[in-house]
Structures are given as structure tokens and as C-alpha cells.
Protein backbone atom coordinates (compact mmCIF):
# COMPACT_ATOMS: atom_id res chain seq x y z
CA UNK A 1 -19.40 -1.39 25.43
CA UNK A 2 -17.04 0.36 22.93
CA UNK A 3 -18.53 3.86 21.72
CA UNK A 4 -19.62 3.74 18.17
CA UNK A 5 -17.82 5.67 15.50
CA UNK A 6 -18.52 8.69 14.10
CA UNK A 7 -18.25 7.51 10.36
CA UNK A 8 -18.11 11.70 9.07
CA UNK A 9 -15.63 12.54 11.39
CA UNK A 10 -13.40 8.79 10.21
CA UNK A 11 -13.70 9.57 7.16
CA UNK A 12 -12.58 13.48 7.41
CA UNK A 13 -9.60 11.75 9.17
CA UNK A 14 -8.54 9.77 6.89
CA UNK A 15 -8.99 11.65 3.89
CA UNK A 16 -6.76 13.80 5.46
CA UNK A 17 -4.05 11.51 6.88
CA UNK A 18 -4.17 9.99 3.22
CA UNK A 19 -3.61 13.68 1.38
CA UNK A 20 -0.53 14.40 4.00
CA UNK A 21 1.32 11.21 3.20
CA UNK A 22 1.14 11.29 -0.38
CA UNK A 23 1.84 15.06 -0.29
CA UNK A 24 4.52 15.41 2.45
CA UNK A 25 5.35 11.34 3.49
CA UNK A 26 5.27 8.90 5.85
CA UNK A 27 7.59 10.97 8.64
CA UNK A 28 6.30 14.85 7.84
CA UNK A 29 2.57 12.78 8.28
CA UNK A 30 2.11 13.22 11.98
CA UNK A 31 -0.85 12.61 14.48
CA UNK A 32 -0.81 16.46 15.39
CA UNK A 33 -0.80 17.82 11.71
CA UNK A 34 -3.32 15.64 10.60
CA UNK A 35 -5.88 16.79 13.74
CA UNK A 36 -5.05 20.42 13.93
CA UNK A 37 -6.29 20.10 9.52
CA UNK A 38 -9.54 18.60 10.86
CA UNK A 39 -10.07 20.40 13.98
CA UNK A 40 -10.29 17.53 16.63
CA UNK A 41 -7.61 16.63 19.13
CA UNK A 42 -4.53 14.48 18.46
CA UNK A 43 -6.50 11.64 20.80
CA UNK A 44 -9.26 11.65 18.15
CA UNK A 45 -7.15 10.66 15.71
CA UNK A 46 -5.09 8.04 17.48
CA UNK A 47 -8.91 6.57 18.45
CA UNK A 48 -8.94 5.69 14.92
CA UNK A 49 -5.57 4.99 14.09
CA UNK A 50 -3.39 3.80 17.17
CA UNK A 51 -0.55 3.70 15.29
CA UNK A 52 0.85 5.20 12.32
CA UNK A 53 1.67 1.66 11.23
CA UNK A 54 -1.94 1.44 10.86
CA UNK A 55 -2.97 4.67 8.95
CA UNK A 56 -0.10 3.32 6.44
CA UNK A 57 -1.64 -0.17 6.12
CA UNK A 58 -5.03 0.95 5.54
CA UNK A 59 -4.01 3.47 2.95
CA UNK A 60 -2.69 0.23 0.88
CA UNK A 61 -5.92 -1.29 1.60
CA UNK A 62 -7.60 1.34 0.48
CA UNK A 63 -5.50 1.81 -2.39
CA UNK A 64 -5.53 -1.47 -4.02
CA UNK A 65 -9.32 -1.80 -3.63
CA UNK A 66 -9.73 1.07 -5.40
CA UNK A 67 -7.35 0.73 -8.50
CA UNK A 68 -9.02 -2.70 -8.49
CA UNK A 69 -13.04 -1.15 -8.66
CA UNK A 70 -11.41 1.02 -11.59
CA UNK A 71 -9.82 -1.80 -13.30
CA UNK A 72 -13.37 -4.16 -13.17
CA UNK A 73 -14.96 -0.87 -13.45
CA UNK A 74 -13.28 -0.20 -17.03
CA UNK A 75 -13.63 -3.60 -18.20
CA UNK A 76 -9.54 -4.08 -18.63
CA UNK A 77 -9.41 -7.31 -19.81
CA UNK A 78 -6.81 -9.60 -18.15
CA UNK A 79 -5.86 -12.87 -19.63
CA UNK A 80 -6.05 -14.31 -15.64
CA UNK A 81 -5.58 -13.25 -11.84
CA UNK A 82 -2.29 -13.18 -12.40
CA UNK A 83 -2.46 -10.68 -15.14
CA UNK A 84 -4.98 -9.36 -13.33
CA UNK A 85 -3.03 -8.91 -9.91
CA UNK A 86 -0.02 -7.22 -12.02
CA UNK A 87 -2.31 -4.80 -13.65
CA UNK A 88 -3.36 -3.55 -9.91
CA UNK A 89 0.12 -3.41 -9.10
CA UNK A 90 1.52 -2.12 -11.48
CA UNK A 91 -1.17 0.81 -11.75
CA UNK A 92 -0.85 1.34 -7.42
CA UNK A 93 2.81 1.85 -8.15
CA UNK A 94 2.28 4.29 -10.80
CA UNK A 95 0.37 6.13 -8.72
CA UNK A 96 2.80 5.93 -5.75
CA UNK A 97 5.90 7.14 -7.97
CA UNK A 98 3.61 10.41 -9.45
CA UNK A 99 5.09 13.02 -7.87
CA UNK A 100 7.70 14.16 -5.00
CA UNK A 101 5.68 13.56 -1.80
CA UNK A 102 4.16 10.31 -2.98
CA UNK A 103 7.67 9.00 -4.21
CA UNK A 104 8.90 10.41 -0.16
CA UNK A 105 6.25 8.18 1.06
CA UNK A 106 7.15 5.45 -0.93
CA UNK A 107 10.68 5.56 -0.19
CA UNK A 108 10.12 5.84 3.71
CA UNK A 109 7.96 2.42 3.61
CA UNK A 110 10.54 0.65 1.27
CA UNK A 111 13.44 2.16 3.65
CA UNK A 112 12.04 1.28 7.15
CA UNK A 113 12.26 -2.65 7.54
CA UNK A 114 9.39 -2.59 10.17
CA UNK A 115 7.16 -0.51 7.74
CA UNK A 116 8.31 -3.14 4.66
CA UNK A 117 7.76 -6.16 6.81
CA UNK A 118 4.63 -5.20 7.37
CA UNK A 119 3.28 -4.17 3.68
CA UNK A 120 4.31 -7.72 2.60
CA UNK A 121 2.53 -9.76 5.63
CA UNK A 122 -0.26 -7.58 4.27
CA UNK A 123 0.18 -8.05 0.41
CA UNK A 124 0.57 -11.70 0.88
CA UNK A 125 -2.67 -11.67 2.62
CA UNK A 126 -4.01 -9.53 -0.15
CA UNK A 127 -2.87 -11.83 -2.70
CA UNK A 128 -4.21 -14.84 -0.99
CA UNK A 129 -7.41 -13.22 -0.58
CA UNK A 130 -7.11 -12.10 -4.49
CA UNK A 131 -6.58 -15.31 -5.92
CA UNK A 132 -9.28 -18.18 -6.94
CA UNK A 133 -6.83 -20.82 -8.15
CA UNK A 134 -5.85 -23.09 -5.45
CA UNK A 135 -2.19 -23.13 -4.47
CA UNK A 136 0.00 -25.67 -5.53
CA UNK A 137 2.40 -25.41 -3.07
CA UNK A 138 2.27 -25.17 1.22
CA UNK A 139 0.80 -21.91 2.36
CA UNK A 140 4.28 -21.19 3.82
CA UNK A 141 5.82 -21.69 0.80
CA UNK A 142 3.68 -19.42 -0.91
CA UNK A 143 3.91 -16.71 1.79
CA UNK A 144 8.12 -17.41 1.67
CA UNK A 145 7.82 -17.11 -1.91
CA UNK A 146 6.02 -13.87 -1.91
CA UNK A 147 8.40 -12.25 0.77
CA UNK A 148 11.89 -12.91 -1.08
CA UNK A 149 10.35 -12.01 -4.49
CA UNK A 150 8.15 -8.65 -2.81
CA UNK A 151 10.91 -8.05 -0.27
CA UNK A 152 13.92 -7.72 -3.54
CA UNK A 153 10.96 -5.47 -5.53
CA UNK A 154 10.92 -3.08 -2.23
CA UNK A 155 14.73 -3.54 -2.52
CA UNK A 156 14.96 -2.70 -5.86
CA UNK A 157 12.64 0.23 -6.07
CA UNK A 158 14.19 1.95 -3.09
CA UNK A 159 17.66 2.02 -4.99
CA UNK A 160 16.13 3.62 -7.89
CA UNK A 161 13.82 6.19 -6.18
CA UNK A 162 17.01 7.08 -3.73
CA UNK A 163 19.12 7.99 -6.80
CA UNK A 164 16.33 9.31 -8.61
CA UNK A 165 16.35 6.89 -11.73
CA UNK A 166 13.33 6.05 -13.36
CA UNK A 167 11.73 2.69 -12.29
CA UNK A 168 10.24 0.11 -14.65
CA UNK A 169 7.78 -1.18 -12.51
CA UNK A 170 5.94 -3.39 -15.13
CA UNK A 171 9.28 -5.49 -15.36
CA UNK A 172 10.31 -5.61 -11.90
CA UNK A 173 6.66 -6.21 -10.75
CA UNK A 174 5.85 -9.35 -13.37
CA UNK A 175 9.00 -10.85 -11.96
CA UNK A 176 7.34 -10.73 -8.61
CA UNK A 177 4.27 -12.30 -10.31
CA UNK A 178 5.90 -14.83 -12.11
CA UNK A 179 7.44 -16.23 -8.67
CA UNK A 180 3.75 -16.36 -7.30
């Protein structure tokens, strides 16, 4: 029988992991730095996060849930999911370009092709979870669809954040939406 988790010490974890990659990024991030800033052992950590692959995913998660609680919490209207979905984007990748380390971590996801490959298995998941209206198209389709349009945005926004221009995410993200 698996050992059940300590939800204080998880969470103490993973506030921290989360604060060191959008502070230093994804590579300066590591399993020893984040459990010699809470005290435990570099096993504790990995017991919660086998792989950084993991911590990075559920930092998304995490990330879009919240910017969409603040969203429903403020009452933004949206004319439709789709609107809807853009608005959550579009606010998770203003947060994500804020400042230095959370533009690093940004960068490092959008740069590695494992780390890209999977954010957009997961944000296609996300946005089939997300939306109500029933797909008009194959489920591969969809997911194809998603990939090319996603994979070019990742594309995109690396090339800007590498030479430091600024990034009009609205525009390059409502493409994405308007291929979904």
C-alpha cells in the first residue's frame, strides 16, 4: 500500500519548485536547490515529482486553473469558449513574459522539443477538457490541428523572446484559436 502524502510538506514543495522556475528557469530549477530551500532531502522531492518534466507540467496545470478561477472570478465577460480560452491564454502568457526568470523559463520550454511536445499533448488535453461545443471534426484532426497551430506559436514566441523583441501574444495566440 503506497504511503499517503504529506499534503503541508507537497505543497511547501511545490510552492517552492514553482518560485525557482519563474525566478531562475527551467535548467537553474534543480531537485537539490529546491530541497535544500525546504529542508527535506532531494528523494523527498523526486517522491513528488519524478521528473522535472512533471514539476513543469503541473505548474501549467496549475497555472491555467488559476488565471481561469480569476477570470470567472471577475466576471470577464467572453462572447464564447473560444473567447474565453484566448482570454486564459493570453493572460498565462502575460504572466510568463513578466520578467527575466519567467521569460528564461519560458524560453527553455519553447527551446527543448521534448519539453514543447509535451506542453501541447497537455494543452490539447486542456482544451478538450475546456470546451463544451462538440467537435466538428475527428479527434485527431483536432489534436493535429492544435499541434501545427500551438507548435508555430511556441515557434514564434521563442524567436522573439531569444532576440529580445516584444511579443504580441493577443495576435499570435487568436491565430492559434481561430485554427481550433
Amino acid at each position: 500500500m503506497a504511503r499517503p502524502r504529506n499534503e503541508e510538506l507537497f505543497n511547501t514543495i511545490k510552492k517552492t519548485a514553482y518560485r525557482q522556475l519563474i525566478t531562475y528557469g527551467y535548467a537553474d530549477t534543480t531537485y537539490q536547490s529546491i530541497a535544500s530551500a525546504c529542508g527535506v532531502t532531494r528523494t523527498a522531492v523526486q517522491n513528488y515529482y519524478p521528473t522535472k518534466n512533471d514539476l513543469q507540467m503541473q505548474f501549467f496545470s496549475d497555472l491555467l486553473t488559476v488565471t481561469k478561477q480569476a477570470v470567472e472570478n471577475e466576471g470577464i465577460h467572453q462572447e464564447n469558449e473560444f473567447d474565453f480560452m484566448l482570454c486564459i491564454g493570453e493572460l498565462t502568457f502575460l504572466y510568463l513574459m513578466q520578467d527575466a526568470g519567467t521569460r528564461k523559463f519560458l524560453m527553455e520550454v519553447s527551446n527543448s522539443r521534448e519539453m514543447t511536445e509535451e506542453t501541447l499533448d497537455f494543452e490539447f488535453q486542456w482544451g478538450i477538457s475546456f470546451l463544451s461545443t462538440p467537435l466538428s471534426v475527428s479527434e485527431q484532426k483536432f489534436h493535429d490541428d492544435v499541434l501545427v497551430s500551438m507548435g508555430g506559436f511556441y515557434t514564434i514566441l521563442y524567436s522573439y523572446l531569444k532576440d529580445g523583441k516584444p511579443f504580441d501574444t493577443r495576435t499570435h495566440l487568436g491565430r492559434v484559436v481561430r485554427t481550433i
